[in-house]
Every structure is written in structure tokens, then in C-alpha cells.
C-alpha atoms as a PDB file:
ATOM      1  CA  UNK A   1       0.000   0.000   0.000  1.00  0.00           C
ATOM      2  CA  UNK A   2       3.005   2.439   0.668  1.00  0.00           C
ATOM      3  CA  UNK A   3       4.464   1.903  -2.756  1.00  0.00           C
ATOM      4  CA  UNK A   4       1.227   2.555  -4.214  1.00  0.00           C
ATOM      5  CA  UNK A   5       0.656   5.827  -2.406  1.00  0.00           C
ATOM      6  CA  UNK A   6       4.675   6.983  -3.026  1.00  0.00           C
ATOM      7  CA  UNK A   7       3.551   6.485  -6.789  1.00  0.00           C
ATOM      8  CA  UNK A   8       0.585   8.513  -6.803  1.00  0.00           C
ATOM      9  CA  UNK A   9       1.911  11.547  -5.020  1.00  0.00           C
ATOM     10  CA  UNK A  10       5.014  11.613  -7.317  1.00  0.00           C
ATOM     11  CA  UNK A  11       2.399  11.218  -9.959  1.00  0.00           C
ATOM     12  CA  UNK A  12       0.691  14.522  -8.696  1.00  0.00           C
ATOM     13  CA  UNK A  13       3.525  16.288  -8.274  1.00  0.00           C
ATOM     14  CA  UNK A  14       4.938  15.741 -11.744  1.00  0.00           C
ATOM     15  CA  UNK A  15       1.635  17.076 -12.692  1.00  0.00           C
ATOM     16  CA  UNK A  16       1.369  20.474 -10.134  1.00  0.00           C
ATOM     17  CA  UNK A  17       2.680  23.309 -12.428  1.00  0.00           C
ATOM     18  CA  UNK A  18       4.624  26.554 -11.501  1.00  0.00           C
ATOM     19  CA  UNK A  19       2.872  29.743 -10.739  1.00  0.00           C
ATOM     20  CA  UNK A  20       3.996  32.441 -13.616  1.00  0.00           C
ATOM     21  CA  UNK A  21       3.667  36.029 -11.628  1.00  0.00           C
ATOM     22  CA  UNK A  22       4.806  38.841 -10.050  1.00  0.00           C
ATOM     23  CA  UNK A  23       5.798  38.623  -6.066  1.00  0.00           C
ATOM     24  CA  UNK A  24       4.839  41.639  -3.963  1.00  0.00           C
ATOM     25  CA  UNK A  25       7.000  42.030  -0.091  1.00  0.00           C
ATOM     26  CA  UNK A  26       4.770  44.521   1.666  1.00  0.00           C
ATOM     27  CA  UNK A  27       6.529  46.081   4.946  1.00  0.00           C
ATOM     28  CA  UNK A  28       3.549  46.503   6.661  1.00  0.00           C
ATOM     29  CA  UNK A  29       5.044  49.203   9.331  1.00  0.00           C
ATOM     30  CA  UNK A  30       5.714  51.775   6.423  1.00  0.00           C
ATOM     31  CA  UNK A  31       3.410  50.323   3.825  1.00  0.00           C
ATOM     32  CA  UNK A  32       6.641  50.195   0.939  1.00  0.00           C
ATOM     33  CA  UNK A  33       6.311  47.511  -1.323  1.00  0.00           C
ATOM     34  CA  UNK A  34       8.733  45.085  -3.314  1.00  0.00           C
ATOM     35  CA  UNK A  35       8.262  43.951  -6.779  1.00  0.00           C
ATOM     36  CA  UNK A  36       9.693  41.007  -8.490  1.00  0.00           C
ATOM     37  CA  UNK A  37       7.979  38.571 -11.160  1.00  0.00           C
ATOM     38  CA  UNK A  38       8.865  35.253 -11.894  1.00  0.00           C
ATOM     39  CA  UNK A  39       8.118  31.937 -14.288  1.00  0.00           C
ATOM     40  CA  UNK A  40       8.041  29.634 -10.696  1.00  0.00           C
ATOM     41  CA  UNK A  41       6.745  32.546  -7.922  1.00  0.00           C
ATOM     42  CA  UNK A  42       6.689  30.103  -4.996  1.00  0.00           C
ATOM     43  CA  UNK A  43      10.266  29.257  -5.211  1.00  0.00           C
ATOM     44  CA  UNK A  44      11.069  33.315  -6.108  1.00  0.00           C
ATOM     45  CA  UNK A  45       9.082  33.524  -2.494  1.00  0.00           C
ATOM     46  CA  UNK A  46      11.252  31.057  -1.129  1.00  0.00           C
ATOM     47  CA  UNK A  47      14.700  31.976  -2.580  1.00  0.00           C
ATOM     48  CA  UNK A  48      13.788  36.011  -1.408  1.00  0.00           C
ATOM     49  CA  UNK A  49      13.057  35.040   2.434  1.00  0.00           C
ATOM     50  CA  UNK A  50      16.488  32.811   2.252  1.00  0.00           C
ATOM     51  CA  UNK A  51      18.465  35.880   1.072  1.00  0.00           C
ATOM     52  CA  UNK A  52      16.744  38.370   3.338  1.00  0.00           C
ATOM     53  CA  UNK A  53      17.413  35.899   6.407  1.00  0.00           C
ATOM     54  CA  UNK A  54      21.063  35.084   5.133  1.00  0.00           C
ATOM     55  CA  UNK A  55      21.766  39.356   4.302  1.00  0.00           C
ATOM     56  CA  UNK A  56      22.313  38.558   1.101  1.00  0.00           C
ATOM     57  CA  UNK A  57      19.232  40.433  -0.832  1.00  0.00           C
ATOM     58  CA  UNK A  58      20.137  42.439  -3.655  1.00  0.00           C
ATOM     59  CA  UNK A  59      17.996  45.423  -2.495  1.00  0.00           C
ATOM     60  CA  UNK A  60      20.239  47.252   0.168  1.00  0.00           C
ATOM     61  CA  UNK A  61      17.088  49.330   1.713  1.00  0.00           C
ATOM     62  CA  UNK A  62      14.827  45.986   1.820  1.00  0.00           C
ATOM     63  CA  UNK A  63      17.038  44.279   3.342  1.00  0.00           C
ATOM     64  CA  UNK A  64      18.445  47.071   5.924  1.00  0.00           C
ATOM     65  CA  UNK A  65      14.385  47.042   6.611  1.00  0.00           C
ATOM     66  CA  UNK A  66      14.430  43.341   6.941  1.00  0.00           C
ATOM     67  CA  UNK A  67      17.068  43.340   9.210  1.00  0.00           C
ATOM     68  CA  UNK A  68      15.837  46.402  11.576  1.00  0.00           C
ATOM     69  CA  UNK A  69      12.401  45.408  12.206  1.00  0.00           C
ATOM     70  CA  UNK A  70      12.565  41.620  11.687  1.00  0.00           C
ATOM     71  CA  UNK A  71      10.521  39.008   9.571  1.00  0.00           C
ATOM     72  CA  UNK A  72       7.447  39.117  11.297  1.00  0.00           C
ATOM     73  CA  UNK A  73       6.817  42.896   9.907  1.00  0.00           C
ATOM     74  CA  UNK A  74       6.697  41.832   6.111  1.00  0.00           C
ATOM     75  CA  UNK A  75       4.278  39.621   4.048  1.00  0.00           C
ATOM     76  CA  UNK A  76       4.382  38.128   0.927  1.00  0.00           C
ATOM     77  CA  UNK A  77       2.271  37.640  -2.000  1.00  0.00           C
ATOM     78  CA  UNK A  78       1.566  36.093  -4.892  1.00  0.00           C
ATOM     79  CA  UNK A  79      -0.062  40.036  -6.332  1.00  0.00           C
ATOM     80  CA  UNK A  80      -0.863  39.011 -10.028  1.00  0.00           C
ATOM     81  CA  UNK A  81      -0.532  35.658 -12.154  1.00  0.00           C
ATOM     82  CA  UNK A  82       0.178  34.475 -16.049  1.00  0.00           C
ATOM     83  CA  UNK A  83      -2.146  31.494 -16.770  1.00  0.00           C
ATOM     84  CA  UNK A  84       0.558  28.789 -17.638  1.00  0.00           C
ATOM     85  CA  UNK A  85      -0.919  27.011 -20.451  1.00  0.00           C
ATOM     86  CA  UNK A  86       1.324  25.069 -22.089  1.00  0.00           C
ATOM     87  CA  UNK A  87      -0.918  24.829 -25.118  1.00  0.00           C
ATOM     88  CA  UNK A  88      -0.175  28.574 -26.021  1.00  0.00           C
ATOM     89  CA  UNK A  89       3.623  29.539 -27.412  1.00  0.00           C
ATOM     90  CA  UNK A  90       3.908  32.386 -24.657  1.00  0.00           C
ATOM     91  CA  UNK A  91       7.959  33.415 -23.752  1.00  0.00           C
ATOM     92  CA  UNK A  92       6.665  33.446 -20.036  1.00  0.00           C
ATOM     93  CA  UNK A  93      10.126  35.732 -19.234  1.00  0.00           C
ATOM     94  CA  UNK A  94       9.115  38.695 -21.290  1.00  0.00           C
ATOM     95  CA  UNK A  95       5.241  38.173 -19.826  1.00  0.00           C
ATOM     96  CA  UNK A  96       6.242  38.478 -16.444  1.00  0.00           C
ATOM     97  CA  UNK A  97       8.562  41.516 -17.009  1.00  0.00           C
ATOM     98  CA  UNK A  98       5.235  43.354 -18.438  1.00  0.00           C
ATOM     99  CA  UNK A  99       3.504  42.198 -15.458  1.00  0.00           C
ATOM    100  CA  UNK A 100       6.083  43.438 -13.354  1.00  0.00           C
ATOM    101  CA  UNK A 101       6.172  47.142 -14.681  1.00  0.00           C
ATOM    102  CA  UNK A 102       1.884  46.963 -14.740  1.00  0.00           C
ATOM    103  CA  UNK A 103       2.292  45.975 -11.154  1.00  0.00           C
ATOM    104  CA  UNK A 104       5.016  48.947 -10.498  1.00  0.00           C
ATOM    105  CA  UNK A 105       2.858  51.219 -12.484  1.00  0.00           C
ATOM    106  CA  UNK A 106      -0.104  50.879 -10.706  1.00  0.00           C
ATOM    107  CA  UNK A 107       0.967  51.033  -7.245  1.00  0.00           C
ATOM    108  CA  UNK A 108       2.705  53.988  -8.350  1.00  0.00           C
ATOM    109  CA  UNK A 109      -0.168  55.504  -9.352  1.00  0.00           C
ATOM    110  CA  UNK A 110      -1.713  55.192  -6.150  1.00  0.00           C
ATOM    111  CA  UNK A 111       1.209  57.100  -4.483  1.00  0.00           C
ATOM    112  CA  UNK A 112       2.799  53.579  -2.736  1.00  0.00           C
ATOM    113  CA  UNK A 113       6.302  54.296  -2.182  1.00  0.00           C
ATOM    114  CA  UNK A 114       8.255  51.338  -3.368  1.00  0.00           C
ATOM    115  CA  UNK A 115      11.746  49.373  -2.888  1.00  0.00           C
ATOM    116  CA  UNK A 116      12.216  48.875  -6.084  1.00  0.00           C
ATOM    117  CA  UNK A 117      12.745  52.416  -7.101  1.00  0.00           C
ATOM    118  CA  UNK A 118      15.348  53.634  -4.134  1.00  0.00           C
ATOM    119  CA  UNK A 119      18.781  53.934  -5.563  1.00  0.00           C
ATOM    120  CA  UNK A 120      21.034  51.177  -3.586  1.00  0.00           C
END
């Protein structure tokens, strides 16, 4: 019965596709956002929270943020997603760049200060 079940979750697995999209950070202390797409936006969550905890994120001001107030004062999001249809030739890169700058755009429209525009 083990065997059976170790087959049919690797079966489901196999079959679980990435999410295409853009990643927002929100400090939620000062309300500044971060802003970063990608074609698999679970592991871009993961691979973000490993550089922030290891001082290694490539935003100086995020991560001086990060390490002043602590985790617990940012969230993370999955803010806007690319239906990944493998049926349609998309170049899911260039789709999530676009997303990005609507995503930038927007929030920028609204007067939300971001991370992504601070000079590091």
C-alpha cells in the first residue's frame, strides 16, 4: 500500500505546475512595497526570504528594513498571475517583465512608495 501511495503523489507532483507572476513584499510598518515577477513565484518567495534571512538580498534598503524590524513585519504575496498554459507559445520571461512594470505602475499611481525604485 506504501508503494502505491509513493507512486501517486510523485504522480501529482509531476503534474502540479509553476505559478507564472509577479511577487509583492509589503513592509507593513511603512506600507513600501517590493516587486519582483517570476516563471516559478513560490520558489522566487522562497529563494527572497532565504536571502533576506542570510543578508544577502540584492535590495540594500529591503534588506536594511528586513534586518531592523525583523521578519514578522513583512508579508508576501503572490499580487498578479500568467495562466501557464502550455498549449499557447507564450515566452513566459518577457510576460512576467510586463507584469512586473503593470504591477510597479499601478501602485505607483496610487502614491505607494516602493523598494524597487530607491537607488542602492
Amino acid at each position: 500500500m506504501e508503494k502505491s501511495l509513493r507512486k501517486q503523489v510523485k504522480e501529482e507532483i509531476k503534474d502540479i505546475k509553476p505559478i507564472v507572476g509577479v511577487v509583492l513584499i509589503k513592509n507593513i510598518l511603512n506600507n513600501k512595497i517590493y516587486v519582483e515577477g517570476s516563471i516559478n513565484a513560490n520558489a522566487l518567495i522562497n529563494r527572497m526570504k532565504f536571502m533576506l534571512n542570510s543578508g544577502q538580498f540584492e535590495n540594500k534598503k529591503l534588506q536594511q528594513d528586513w534586518n531592523d524590524i525583523g521578519e514578522t513585519h513583512f508579508l508576501f504575496e503572490i499580487k498578479s498571475e500568467i495562466i501557464n498554459d502550455q498549449t499557447i507559445a507564450l515566452n513566459y520571461r518577457k510576460e512576467v517583465l510586463k507584469l512586473k512594470d503593470t504591477v510597479l505602475n499601478e501602485f505607483s499611481l496610487l502614491g505607494v512608495c516602493n523598494y524597487n525604485n530607491i537607488e542602492v
